[in-house]
C-alpha atoms as a PDB file:
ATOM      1  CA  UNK A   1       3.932  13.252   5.582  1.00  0.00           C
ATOM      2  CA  UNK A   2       3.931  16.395   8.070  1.00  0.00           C
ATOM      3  CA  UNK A   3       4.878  14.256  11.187  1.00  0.00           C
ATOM      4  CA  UNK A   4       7.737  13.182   8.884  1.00  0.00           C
ATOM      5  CA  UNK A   5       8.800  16.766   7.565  1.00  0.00           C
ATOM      6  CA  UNK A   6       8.087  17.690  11.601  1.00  0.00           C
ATOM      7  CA  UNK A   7      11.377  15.681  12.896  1.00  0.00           C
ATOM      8  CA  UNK A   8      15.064  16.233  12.284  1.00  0.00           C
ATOM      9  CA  UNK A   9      17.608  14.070   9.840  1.00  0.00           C
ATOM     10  CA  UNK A  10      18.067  10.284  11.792  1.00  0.00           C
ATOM     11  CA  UNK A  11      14.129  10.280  13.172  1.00  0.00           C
ATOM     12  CA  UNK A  12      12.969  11.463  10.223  1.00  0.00           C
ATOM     13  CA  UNK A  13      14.663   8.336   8.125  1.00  0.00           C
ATOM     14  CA  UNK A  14      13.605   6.215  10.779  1.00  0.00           C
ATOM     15  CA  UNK A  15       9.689   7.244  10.907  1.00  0.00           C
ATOM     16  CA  UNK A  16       9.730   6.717   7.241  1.00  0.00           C
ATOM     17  CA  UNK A  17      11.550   3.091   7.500  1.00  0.00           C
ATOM     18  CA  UNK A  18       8.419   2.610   9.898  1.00  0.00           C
ATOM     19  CA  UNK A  19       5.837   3.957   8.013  1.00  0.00           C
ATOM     20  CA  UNK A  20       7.182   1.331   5.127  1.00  0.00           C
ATOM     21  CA  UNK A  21       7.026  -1.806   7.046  1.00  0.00           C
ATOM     22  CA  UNK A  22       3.362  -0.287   8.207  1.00  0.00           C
ATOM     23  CA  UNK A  23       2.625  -0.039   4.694  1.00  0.00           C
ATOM     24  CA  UNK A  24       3.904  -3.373   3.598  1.00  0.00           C
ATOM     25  CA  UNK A  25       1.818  -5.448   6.630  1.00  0.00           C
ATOM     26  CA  UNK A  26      -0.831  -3.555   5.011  1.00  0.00           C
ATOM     27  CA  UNK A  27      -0.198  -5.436   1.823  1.00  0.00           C
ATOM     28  CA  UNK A  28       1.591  -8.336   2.510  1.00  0.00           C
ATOM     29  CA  UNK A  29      -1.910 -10.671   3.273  1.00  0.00           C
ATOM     30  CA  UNK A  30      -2.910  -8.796   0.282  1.00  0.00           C
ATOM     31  CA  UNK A  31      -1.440 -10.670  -1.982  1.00  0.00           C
ATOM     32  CA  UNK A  32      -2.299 -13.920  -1.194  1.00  0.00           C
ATOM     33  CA  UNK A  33      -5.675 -13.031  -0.969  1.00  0.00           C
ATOM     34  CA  UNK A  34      -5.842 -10.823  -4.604  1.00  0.00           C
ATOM     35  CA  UNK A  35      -8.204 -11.814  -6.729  1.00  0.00           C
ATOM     36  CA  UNK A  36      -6.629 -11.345 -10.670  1.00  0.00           C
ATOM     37  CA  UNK A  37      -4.211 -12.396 -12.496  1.00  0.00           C
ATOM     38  CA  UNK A  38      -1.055 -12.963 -10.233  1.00  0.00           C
ATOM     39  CA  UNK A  39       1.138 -13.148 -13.277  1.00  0.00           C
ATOM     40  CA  UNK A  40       0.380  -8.927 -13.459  1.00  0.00           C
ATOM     41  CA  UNK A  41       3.388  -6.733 -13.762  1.00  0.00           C
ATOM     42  CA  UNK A  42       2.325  -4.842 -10.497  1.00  0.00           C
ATOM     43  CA  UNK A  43       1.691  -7.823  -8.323  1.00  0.00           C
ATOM     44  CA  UNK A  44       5.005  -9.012  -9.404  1.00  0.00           C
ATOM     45  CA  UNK A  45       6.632  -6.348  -8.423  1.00  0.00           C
ATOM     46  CA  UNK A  46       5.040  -6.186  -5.301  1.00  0.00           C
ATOM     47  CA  UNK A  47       5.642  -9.747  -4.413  1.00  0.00           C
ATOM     48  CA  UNK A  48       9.086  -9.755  -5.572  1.00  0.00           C
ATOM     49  CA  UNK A  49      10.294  -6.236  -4.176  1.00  0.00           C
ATOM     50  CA  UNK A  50       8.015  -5.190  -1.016  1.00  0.00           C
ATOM     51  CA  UNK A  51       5.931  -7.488  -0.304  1.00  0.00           C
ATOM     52  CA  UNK A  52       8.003 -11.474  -0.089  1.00  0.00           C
ATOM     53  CA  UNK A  53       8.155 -12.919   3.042  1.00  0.00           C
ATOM     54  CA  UNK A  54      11.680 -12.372   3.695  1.00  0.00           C
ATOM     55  CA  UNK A  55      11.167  -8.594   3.602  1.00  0.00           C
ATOM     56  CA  UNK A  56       8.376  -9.115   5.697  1.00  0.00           C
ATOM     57  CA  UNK A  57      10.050 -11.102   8.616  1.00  0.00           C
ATOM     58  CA  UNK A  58      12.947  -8.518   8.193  1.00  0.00           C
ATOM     59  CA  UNK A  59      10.743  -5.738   8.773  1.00  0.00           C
ATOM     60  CA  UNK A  60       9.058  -6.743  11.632  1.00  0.00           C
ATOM     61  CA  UNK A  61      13.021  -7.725  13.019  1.00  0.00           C
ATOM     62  CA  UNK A  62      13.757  -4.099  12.460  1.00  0.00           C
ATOM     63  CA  UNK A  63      10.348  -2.877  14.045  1.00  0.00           C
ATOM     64  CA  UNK A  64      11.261  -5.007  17.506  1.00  0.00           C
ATOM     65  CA  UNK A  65      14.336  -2.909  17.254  1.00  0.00           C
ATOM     66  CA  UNK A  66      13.229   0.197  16.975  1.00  0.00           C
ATOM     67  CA  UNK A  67      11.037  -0.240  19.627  1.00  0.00           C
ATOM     68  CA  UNK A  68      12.876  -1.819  22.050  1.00  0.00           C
ATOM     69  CA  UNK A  69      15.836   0.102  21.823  1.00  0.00           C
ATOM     70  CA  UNK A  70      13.812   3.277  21.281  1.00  0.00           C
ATOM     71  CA  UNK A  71      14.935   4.587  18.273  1.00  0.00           C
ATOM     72  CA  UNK A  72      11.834   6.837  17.787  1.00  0.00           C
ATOM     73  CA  UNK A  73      10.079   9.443  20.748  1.00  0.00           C
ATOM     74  CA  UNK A  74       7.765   7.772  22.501  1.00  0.00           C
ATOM     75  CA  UNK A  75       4.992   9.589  21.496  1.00  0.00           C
ATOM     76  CA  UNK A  76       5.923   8.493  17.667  1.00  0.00           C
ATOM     77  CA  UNK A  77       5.944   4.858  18.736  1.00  0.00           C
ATOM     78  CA  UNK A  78       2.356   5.005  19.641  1.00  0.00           C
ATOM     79  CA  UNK A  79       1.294   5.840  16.234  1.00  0.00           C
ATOM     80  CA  UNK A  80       2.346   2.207  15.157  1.00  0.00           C
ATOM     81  CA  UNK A  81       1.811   0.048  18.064  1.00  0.00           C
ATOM     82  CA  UNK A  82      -1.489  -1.054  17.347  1.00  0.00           C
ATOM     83  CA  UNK A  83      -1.129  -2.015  13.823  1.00  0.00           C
ATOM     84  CA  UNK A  84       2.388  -3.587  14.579  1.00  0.00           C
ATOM     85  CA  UNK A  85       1.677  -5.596  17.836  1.00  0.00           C
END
């Protein structure tokens, strides 16, 4: 949250698209592998609005882009590149 309130307007909105798809490869083999009831409001919701596979492929199409075209310092792309390689 402070790196984020640290940079200005475009890498600011960009950091946070980041931190999302960070967050949802955090949960995405999560809910395959959740024990419970998978008919839960909240794991609905997650598979059906973060966490699906098409969000997930389309996340990790944006991350590629960010990082290959730079869209972030360098120094703010090394934050992710070892949970996103």
């Amino acid at each position: 949250m402070k790196k984020h309130q640290e940079l200005n307007d475009k890498d600011a909105e960009i950091f946070f698209e980041v931190v999302s798809i960070y967050v949802r490869n955090l949960l995405y083999p999560w809910t395959y592998f959740a024990i419970g009831d998978k008919d839960n409001f909240h794991y609905q919701t997650l598979q059906t609005v973060f966490c699906n596979s098409v969000s997930f492929k389309k996340g990790m199409k944006r991350w590629n882009e960010i990082k290959t075209k730079k869209l972030l310092p360098e120094k703010d792309l090394t934050l992710f590149k070892p949970y996103l390689e």
